[in-house]
Protein backbone atom coordinates (compact mmCIF):
# COMPACT_ATOMS: atom_id res chain seq x y z
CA UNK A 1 -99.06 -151.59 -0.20
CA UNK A 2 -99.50 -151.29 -3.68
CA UNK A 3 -102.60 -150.16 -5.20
CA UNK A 4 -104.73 -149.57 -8.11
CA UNK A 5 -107.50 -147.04 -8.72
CA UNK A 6 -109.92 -148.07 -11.62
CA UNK A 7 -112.78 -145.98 -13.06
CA UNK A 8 -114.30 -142.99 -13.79
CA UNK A 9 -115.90 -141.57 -17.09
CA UNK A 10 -118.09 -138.84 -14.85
CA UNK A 11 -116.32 -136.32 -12.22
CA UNK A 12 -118.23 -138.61 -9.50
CA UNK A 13 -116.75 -141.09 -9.44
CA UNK A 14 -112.89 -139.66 -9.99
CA UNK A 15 -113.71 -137.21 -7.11
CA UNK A 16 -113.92 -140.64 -4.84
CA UNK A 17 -110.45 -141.92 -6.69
CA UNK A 18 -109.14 -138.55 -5.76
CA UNK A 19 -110.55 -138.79 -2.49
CA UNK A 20 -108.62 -142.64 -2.03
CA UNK A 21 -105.39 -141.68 -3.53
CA UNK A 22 -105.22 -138.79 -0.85
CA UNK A 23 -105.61 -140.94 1.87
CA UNK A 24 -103.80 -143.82 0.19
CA UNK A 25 -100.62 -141.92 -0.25
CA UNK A 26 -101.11 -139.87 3.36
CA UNK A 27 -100.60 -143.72 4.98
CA UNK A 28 -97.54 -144.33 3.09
CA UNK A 29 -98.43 -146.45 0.60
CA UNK A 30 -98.52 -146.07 -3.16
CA UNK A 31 -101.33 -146.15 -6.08
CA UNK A 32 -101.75 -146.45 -10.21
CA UNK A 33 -105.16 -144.88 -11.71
CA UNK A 34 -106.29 -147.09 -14.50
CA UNK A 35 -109.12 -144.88 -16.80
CA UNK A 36 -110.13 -143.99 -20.19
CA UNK A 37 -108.92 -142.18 -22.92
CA UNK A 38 -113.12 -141.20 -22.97
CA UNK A 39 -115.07 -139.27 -20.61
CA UNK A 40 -112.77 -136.84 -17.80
CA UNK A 41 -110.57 -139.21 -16.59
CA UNK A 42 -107.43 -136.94 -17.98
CA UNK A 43 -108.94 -133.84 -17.32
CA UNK A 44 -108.81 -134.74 -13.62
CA UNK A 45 -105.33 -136.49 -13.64
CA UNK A 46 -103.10 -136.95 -16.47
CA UNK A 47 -101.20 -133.38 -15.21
CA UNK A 48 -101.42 -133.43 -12.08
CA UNK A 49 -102.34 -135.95 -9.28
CA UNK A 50 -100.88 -138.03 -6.54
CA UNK A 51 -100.85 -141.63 -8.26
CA UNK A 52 -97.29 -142.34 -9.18
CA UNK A 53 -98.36 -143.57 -12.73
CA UNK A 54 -101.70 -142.60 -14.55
CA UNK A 55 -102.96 -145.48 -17.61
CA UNK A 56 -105.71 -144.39 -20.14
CA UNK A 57 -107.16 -146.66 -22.43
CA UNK A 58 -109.34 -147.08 -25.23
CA UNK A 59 -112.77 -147.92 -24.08
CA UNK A 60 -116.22 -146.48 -23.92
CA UNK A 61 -119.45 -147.66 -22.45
CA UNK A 62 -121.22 -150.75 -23.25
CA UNK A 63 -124.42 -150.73 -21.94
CA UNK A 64 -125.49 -148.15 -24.50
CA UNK A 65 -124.22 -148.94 -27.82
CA UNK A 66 -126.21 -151.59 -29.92
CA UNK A 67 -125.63 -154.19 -32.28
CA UNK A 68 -121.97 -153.70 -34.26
CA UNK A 69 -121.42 -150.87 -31.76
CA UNK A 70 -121.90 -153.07 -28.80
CA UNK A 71 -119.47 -155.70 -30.08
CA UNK A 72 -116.72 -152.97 -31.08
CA UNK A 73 -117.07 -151.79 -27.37
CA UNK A 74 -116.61 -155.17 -25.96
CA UNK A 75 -113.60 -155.60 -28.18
CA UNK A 76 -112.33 -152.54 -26.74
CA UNK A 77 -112.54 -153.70 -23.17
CA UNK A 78 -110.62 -156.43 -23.76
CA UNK A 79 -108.00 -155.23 -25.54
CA UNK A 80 -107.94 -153.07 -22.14
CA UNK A 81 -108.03 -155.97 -20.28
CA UNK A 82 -104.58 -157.37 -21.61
CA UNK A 83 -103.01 -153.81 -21.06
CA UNK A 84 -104.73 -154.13 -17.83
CA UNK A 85 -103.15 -156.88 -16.88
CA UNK A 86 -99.68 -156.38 -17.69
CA UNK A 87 -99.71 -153.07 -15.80
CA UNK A 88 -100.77 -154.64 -12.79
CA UNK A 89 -98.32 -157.52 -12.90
CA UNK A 90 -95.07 -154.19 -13.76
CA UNK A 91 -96.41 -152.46 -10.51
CA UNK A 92 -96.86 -155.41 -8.36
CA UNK A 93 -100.33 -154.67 -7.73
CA UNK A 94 -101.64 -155.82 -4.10
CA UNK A 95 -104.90 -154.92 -4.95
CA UNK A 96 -107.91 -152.95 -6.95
CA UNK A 97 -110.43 -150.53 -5.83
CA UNK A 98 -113.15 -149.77 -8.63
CA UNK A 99 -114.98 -146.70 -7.99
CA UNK A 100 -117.44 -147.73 -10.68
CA UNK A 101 -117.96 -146.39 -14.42
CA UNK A 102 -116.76 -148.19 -17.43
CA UNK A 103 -113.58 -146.96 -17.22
CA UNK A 104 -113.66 -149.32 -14.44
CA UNK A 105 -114.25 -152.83 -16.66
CA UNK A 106 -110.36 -153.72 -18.00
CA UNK A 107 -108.62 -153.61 -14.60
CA UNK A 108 -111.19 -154.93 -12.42
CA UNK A 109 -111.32 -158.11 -14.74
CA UNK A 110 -107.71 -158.21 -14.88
CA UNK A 111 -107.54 -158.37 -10.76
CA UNK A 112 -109.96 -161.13 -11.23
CA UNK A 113 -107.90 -162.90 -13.59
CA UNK A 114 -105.02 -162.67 -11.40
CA UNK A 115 -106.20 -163.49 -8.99
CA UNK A 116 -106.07 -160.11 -6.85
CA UNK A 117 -108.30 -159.05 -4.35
CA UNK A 118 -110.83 -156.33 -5.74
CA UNK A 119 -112.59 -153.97 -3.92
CA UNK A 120 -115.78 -152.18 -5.00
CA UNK A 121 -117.49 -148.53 -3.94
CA UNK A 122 -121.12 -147.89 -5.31
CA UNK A 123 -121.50 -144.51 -5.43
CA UNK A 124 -125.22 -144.00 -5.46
CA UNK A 125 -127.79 -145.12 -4.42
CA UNK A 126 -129.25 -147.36 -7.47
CA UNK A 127 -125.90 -150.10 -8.35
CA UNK A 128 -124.81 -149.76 -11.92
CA UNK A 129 -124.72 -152.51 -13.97
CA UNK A 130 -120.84 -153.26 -14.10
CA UNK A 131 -121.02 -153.28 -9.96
CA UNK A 132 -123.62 -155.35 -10.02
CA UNK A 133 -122.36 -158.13 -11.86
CA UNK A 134 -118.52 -157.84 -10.28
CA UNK A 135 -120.15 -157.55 -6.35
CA UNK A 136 -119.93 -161.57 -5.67
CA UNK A 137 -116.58 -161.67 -6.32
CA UNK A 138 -115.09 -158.57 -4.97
CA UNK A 139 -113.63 -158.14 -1.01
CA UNK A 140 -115.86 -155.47 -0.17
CA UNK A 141 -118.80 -153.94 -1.85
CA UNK A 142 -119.04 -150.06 0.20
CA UNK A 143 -122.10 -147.90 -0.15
CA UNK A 144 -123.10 -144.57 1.86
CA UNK A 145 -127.17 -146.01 1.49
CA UNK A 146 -126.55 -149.84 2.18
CA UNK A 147 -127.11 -150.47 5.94
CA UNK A 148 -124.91 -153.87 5.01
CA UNK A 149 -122.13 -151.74 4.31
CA UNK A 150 -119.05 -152.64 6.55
CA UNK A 151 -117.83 -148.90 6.21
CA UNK A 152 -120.82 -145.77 6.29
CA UNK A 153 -120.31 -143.11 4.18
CA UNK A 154 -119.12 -141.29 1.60
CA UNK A 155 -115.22 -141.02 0.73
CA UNK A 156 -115.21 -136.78 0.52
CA UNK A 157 -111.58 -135.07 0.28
CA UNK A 158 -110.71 -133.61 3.40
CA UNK A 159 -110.40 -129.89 2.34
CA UNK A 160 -114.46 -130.09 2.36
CA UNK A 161 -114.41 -130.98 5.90
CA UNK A 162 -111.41 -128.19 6.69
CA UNK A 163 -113.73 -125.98 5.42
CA UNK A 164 -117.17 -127.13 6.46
CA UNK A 165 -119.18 -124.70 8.84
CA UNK A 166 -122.62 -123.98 10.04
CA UNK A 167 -125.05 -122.18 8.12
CA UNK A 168 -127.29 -119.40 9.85
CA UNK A 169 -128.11 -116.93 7.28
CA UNK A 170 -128.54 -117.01 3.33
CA UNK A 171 -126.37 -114.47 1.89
CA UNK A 172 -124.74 -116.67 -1.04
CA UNK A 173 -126.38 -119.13 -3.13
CA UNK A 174 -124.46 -121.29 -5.61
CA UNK A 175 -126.23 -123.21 -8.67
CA UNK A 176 -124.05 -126.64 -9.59
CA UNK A 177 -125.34 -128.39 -12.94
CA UNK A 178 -122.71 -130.68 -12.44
CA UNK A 179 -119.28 -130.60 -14.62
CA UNK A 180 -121.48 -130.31 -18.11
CA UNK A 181 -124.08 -128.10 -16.65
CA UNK A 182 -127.93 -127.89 -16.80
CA UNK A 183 -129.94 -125.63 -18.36
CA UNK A 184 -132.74 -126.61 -16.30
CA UNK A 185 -130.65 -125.32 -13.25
CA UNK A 186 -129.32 -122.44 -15.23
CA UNK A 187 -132.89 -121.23 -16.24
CA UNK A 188 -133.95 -121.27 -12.79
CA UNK A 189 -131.16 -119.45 -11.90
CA UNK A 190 -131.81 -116.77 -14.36
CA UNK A 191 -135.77 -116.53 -12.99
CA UNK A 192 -134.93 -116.23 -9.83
CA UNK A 193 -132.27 -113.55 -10.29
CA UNK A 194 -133.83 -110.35 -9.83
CA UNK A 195 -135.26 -111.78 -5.92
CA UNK A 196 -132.14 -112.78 -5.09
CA UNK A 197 -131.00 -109.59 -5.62
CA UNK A 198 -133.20 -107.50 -4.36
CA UNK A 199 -132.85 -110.01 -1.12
CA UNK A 200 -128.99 -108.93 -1.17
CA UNK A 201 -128.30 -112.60 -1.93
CA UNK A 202 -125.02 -112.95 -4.05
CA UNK A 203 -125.03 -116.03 -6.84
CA UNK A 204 -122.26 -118.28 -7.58
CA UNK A 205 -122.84 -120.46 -10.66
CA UNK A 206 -121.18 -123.21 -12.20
CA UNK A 207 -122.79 -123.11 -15.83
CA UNK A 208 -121.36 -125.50 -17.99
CA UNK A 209 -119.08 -124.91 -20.54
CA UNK A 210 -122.27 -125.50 -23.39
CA UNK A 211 -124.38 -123.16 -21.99
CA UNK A 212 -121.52 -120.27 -20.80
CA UNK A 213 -122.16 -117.18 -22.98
CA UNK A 214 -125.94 -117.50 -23.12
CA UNK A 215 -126.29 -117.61 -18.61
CA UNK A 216 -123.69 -114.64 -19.21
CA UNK A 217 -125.32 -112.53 -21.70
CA UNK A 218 -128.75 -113.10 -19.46
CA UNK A 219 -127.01 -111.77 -16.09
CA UNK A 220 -125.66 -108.66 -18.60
CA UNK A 221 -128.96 -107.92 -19.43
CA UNK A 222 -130.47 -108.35 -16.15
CA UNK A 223 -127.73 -105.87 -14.76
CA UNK A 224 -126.19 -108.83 -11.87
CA UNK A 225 -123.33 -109.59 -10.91
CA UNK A 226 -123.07 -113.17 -10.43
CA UNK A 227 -120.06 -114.60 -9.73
CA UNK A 228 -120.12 -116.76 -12.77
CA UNK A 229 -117.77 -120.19 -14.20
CA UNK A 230 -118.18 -122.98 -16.91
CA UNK A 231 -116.06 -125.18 -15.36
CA UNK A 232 -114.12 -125.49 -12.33
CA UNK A 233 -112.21 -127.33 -10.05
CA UNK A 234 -112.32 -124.76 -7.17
CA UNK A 235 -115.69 -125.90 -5.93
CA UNK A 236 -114.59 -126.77 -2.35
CA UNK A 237 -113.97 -123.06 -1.79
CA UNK A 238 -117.13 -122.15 -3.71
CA UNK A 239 -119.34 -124.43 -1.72
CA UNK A 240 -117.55 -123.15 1.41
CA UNK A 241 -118.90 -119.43 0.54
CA UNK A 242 -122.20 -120.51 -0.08
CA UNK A 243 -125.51 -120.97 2.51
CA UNK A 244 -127.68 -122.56 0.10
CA UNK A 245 -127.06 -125.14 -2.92
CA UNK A 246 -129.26 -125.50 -5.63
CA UNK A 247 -127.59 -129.02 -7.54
CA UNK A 248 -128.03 -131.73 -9.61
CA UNK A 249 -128.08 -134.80 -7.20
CA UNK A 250 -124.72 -136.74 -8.32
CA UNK A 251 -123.82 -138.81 -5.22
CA UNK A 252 -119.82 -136.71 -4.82
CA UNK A 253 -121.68 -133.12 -5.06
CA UNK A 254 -124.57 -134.31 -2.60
CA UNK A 255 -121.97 -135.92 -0.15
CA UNK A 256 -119.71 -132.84 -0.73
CA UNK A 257 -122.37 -130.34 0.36
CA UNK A 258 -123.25 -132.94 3.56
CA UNK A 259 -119.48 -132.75 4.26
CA UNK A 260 -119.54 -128.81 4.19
CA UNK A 261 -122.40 -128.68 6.38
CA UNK A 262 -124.61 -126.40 2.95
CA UNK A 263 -128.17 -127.60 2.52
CA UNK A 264 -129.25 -127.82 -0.88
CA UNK A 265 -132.49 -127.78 -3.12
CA UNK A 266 -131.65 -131.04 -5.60
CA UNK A 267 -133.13 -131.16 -9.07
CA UNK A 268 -131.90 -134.42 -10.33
CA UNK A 269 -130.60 -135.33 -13.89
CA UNK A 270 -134.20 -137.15 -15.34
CA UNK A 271 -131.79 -139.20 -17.74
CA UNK A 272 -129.68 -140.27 -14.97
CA UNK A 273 -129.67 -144.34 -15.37
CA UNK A 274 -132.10 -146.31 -13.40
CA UNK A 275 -133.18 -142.55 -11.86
CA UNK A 276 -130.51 -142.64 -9.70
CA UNK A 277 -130.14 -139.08 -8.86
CA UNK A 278 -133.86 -139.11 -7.59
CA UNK A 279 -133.05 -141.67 -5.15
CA UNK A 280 -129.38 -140.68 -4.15
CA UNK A 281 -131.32 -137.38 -3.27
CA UNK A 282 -134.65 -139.10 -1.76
CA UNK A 283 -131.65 -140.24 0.69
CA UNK A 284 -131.46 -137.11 1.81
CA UNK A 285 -134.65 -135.84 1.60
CA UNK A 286 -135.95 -139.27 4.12
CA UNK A 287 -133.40 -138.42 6.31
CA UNK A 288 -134.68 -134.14 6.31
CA UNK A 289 -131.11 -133.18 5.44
CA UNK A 290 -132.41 -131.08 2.66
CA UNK A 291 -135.05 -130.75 -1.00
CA UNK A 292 -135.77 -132.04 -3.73
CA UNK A 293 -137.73 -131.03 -7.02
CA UNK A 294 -138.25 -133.14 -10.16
CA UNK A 295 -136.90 -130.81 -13.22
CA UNK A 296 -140.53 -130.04 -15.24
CA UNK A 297 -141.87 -129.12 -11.61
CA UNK A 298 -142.26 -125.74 -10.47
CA UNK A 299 -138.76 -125.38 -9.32
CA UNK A 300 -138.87 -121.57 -9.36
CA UNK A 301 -141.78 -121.53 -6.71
CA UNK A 302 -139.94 -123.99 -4.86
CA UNK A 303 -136.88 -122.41 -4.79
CA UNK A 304 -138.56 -119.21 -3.20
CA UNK A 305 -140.04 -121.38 -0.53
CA UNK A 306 -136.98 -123.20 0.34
CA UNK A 307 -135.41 -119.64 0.23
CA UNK A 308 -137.52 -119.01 3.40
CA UNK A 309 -136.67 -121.73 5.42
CA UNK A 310 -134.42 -121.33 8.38
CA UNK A 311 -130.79 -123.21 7.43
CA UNK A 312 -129.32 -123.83 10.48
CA UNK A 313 -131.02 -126.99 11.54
CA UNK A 314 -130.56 -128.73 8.53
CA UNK A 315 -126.81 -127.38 8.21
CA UNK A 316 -126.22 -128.89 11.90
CA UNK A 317 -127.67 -131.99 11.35
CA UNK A 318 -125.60 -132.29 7.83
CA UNK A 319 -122.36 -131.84 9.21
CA UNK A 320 -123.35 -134.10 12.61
CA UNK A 321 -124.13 -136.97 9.62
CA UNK A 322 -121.33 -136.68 7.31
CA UNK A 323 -118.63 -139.14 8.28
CA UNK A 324 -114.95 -137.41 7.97
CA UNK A 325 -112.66 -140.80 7.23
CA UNK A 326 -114.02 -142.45 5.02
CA UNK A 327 -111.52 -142.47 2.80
CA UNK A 328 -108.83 -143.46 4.97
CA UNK A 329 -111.37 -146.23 6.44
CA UNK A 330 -111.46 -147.98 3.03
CA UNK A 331 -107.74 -148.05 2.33
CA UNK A 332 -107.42 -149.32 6.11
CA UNK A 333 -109.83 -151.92 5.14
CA UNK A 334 -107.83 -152.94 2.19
CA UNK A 335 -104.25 -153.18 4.35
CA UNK A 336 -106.78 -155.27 6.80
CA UNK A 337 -107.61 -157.63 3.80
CA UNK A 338 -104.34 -158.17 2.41
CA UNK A 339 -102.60 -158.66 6.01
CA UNK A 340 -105.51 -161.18 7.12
């Protein structure tokens, strides 16, 4: 088989397309990544990945702009569209799996147009706009949070489960503000820094790249050693260290932390669209798998509460929930499709 990986824009949604190429390529077959020049799409793969070709093209978001801005973007996407197409038809495309974003618009329409069979995963737990309006014509629509779902879960790469374990004791803590950061995370972190320390708790932090020096001059001045980053790509051994998360509620990190078996405190992004980091953590917090604090809240109170709550319930019934093949699951589905 013969497949192509479209979308991205956020590292959510290419952690999933990383997640599906790994199992794509374990089974034998082979698959293209389709993204934009915009956004992190060739942060995460133009150097190094297992897709046997890698495609970005001029686009941005639509939903966004206005007036001129909105028609330029449009333009954009269909010039895509055409260079879309006529990658698909040199690779002998089988078939598409979108993993949402507007990176994802060009070659999703183009497996429309010819007539391919396209496959869809929502990542959270709101839609966004672009799945929403391709779902009646794609294959498969598969969401973790949609009992209708033909496959449950959450495609997670596999070294999260290698290195998944039960949590019994909080010695290490690690703040994620997601691959831009949050200085509503980092704050907290810096309030909370002294107690940790004086609890013997070592920090891990993912900062941001914005907000670096200032989170590093703080933890100077405050005399701790946190074990400090901007950015990173080594988070599946940092989240393996850690007892305790405190995150921003973007559905890969959340279903990363399930997959490690690390309960987390989630402060979602308030801008997120349609709130959908509230409710991708609300998931979590119906099914008591871990917390969740609205940023403007008291977080640093919380945080010392949550602090004092046993972990290893919550990390057993984490890892007992996570589901391990997803991945694999969803390009068996696909071979399943095409063969039928």
């Amino acid at each position: 088989m013969k497949l192509c990986i479209t979308g991205g824009g956020t590292g959510g949604h290419l952690m999933i397309a990383e997640a599906l190429v790994e199992a794509c390529v374990k089974d034998g077959h082979q698959a293209i990544f389709i993204g934009s020049l915009k956004g992190q799409d060739r942060k995460y793969f133009e150097s190094n990945s297992k897709f046997s070709h890698v495609y970005f093209l001029d686009t941005t978001g639509v939903v966004n702009q206005k007036g001129f801005g909105k028609l330029k973007a449009l333009y954009k996407v269909f010039v895509a569209f055409l260079k879309s197409r006529k990658i698909l038809k040199q690779h002998r495309i089988d078939a598409t799996y979108s993993v949402g974003g507007f990176s994802a618009a060009p070659a999703s329409f183009a497996t429309l147009s010819r007539l391919k069979p396209l496959f869809i995963h929502e990542q959270n737990a709101v839609e966004g706009r672009l799945n929403s309006l391709l779902k009646p014509y794609a294959k498969r629509f598969i969401s973790a949070y949609d009992s209708a779902s033909v496959i449950k879960g959450y495609p997670v790469k596999d070294v999260f489960f290698k290195n998944s374990r039960v949590r019994e004791e909080l010695k290490t803590i690690i703040f994620l503000g997601g691959s831009q950061g949050a200085k509503a995370i980092n704050d907290l972190a810096l309030s909370v820094a002294e107690e940790l320390k004086n609890k013997g708790i070592h920090i891990i932090h993912q900062a941001g790249e914005a907000d670096f020096e200032r989170v590093k001059s703080e933890y100077e001045k405050l005399g701790i050693a946190a074990e400090l980053y901007a950015f990173t790509k080594e988070l599946p051994s940092l989240i393996s260290k850690a007892d305790l998360a405190v995150s921003r509620a973007g559905a890969s990190t959340l279903w990363e932390l399930t997959a490690s078996g690390c309960p987390a405190l989630f402060v979602p992004y308030p801008h997120a669209t349609a709130d959908h980091q509230f409710y991708n953590a609300s998931f979590i917090v119906k099914n008591n798998l871990g917390w969740c604090e609205r940023e403007g809240k008291d977080l640093r109170t919380k945080l010392l509460d949550v602090i004092k709550e046993p972990l290893k319930e919550k990390s057993e019934a984490l890892l007992e929930y996570s589901s391990k093949d997803v991945a694999k699951e969803m390009i068996d589905d696909v071979v399943k499709v095409l063969n039928a």
